[in-house]
N, C-alpha and C. Protein backbone atom coordinates (compact mmCIF):
# COMPACT_ATOMS: atom_id res chain seq x y z
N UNK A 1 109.67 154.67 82.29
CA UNK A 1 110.06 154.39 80.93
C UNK A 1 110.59 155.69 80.30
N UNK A 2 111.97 155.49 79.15
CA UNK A 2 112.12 156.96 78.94
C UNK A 2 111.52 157.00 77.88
N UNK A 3 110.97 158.30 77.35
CA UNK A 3 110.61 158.73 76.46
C UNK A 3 111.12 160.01 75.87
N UNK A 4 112.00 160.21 74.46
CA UNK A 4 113.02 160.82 74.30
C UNK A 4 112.18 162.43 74.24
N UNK A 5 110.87 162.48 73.61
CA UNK A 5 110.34 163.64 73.31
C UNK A 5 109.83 164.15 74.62
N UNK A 6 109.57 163.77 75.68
CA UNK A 6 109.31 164.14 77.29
C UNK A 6 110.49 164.84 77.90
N UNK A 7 112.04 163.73 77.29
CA UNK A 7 113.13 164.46 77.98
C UNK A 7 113.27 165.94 77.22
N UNK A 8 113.12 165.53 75.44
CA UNK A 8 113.71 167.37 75.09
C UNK A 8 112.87 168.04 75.72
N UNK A 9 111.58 168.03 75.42
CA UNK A 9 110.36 169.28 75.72
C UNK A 9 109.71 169.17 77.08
N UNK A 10 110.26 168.43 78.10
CA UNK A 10 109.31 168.15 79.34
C UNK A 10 107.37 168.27 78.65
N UNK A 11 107.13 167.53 77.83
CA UNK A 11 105.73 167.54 77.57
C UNK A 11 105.27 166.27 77.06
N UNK A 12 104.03 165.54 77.29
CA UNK A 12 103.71 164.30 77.12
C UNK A 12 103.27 164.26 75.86
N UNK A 13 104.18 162.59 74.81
CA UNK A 13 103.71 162.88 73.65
C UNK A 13 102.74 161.80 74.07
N UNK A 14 101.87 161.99 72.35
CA UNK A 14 100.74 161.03 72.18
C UNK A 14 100.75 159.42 73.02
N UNK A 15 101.74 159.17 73.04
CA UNK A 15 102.09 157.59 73.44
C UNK A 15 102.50 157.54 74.76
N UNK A 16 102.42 158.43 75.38
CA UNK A 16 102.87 158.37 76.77
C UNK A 16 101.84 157.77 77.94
N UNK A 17 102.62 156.73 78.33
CA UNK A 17 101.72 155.75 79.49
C UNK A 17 101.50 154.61 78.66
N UNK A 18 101.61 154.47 77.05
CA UNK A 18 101.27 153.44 76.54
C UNK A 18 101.59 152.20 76.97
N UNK A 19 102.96 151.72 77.35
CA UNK A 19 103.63 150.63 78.09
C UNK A 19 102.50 150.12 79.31
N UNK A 20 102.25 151.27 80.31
CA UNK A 20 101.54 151.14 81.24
C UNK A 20 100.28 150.50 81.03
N UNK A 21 100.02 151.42 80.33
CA UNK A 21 98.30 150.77 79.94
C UNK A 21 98.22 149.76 79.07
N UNK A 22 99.03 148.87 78.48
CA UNK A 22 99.08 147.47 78.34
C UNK A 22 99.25 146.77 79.30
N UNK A 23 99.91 147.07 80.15
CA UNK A 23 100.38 146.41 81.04
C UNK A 23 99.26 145.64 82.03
N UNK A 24 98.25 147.28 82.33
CA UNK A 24 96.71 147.25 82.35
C UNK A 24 96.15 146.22 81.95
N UNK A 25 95.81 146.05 80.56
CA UNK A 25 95.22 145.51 79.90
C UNK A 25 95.44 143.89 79.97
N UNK A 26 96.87 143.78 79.80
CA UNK A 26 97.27 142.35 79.94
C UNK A 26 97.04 141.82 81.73
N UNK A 27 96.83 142.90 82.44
CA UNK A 27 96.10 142.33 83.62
C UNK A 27 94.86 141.81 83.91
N UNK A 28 94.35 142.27 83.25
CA UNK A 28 92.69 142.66 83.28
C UNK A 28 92.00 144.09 83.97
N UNK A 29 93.27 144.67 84.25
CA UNK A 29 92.76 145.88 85.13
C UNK A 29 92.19 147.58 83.98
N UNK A 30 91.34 147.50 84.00
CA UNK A 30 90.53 147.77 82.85
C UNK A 30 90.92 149.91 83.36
N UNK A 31 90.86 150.10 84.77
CA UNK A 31 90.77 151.34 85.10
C UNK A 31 92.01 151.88 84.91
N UNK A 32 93.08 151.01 85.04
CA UNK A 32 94.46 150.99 84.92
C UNK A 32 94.74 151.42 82.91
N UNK A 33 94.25 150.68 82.63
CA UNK A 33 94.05 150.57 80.92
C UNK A 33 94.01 152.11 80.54
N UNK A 34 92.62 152.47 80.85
CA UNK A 34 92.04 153.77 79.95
C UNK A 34 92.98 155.08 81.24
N UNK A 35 93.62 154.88 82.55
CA UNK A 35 93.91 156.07 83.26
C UNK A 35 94.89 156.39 82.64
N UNK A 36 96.55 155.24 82.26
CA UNK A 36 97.34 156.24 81.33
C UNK A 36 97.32 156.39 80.06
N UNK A 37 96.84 155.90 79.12
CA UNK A 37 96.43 156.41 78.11
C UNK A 37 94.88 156.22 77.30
N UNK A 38 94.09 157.00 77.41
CA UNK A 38 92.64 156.77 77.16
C UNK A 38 92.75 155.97 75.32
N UNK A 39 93.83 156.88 74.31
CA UNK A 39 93.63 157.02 73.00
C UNK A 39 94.07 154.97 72.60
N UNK A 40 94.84 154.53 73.96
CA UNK A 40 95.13 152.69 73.86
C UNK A 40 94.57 152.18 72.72
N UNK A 41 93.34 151.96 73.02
CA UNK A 41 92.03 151.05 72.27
C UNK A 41 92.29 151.25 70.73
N UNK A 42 92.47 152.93 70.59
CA UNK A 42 92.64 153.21 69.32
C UNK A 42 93.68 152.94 68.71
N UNK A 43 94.80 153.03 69.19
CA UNK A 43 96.04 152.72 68.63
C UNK A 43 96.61 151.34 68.84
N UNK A 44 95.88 150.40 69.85
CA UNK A 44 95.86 148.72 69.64
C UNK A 44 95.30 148.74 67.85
N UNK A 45 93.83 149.61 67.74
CA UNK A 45 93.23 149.01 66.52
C UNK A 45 94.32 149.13 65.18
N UNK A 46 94.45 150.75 65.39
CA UNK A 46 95.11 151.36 64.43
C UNK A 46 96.49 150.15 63.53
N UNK A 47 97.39 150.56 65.02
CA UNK A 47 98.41 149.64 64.39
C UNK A 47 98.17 147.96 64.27
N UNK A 48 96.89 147.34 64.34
CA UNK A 48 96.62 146.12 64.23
C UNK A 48 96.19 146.07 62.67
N UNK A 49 95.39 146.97 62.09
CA UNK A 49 95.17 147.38 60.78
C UNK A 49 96.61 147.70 59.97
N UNK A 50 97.43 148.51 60.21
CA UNK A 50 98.38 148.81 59.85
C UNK A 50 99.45 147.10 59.59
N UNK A 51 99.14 145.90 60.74
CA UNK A 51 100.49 145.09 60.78
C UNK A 51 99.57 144.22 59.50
N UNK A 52 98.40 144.11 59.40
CA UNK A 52 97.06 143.59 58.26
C UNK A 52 97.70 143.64 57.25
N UNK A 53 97.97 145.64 57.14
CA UNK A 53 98.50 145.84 55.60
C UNK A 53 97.04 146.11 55.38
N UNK A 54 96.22 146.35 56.23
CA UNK A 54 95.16 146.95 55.49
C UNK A 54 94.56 148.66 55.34
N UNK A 55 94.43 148.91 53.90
CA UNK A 55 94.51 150.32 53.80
C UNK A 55 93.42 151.04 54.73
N UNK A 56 94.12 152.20 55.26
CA UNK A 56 93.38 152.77 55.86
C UNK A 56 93.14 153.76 55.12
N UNK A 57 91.21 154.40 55.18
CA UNK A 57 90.62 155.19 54.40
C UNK A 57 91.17 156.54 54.71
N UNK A 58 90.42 156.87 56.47
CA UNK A 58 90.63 158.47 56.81
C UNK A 58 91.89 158.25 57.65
N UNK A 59 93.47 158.26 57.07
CA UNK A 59 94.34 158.38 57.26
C UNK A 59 94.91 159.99 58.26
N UNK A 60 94.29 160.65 57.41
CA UNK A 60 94.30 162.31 57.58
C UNK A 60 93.17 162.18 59.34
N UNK A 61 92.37 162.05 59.56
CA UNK A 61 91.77 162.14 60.23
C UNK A 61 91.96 160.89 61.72
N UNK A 62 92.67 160.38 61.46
CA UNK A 62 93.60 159.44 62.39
C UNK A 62 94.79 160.88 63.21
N UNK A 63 95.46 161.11 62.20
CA UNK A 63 96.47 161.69 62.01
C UNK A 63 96.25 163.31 63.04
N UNK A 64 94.70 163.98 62.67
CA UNK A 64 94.28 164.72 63.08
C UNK A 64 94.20 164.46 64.79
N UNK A 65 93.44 162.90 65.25
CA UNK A 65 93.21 162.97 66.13
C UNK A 65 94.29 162.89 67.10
N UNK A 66 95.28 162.28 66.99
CA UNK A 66 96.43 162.08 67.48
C UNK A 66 96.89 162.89 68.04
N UNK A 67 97.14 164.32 67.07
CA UNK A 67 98.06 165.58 67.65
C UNK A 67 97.07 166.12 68.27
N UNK A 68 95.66 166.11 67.61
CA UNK A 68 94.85 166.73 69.45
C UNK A 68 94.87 166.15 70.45
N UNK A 69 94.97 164.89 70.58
CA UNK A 69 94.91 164.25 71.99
C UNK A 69 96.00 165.02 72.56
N UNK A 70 97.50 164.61 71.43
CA UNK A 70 98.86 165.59 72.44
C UNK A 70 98.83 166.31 72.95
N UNK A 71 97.65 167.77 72.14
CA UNK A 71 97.97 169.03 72.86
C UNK A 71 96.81 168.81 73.86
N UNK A 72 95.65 168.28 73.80
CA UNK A 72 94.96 168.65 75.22
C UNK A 72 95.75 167.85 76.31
N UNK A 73 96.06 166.58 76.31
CA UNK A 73 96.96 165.65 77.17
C UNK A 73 98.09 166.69 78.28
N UNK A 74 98.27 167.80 77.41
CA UNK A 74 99.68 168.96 78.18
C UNK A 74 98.37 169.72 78.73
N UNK A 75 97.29 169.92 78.81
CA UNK A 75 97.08 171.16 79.52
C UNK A 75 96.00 170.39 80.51
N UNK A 76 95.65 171.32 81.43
CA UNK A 76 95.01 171.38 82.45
C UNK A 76 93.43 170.84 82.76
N UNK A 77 92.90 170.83 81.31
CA UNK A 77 91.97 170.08 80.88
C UNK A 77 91.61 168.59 81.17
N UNK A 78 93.10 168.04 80.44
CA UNK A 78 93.06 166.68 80.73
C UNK A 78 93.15 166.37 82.26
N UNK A 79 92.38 165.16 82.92
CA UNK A 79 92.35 165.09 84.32
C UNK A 79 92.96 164.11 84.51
N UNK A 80 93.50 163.23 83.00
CA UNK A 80 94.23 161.83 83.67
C UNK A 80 95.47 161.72 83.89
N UNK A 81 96.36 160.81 83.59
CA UNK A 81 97.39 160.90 83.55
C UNK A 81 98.34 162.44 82.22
């Protein structure tokens, strides 16, 4: 799948594998799910709240978690995809 911010910066953004790991999910293959993107679950909820229209409180702290997943996701730390 392309992903335009992978091609400028060769680096994985937040959403990367997301396609996949639905794909997972809509299988039932659960290991498949959380290997390319663990943050899924959260961002199924997130934007399910969001299509609601229902306000979200800790906006900022959504927001927070996101760009950390990005930067640990690039380093050596992360063991998954």
């Amino acid at each position: 799948m392309f992903c335009l911010f992978n091609y400028l910066t060769g680096l994985k953004c937040p959403l990367c594998g997301f396609t996949r790991s639905i794909i997972g999910l809509i299988n039932l293959d659960f290991n498949t799910f959380f290997y390319y993107n663990v943050l899924s679950i959260f961002y199924i909820l997130v934007f399910s709240l969001l299509l609601l229209q229902y306000k979200i409180k800790y906006e900022k702290v959504i927001y927070l978690i996101i760009i950390v997943f990005g930067v640990v996701r690039n380093t050596n730390y992360y063991p998954l995809y």
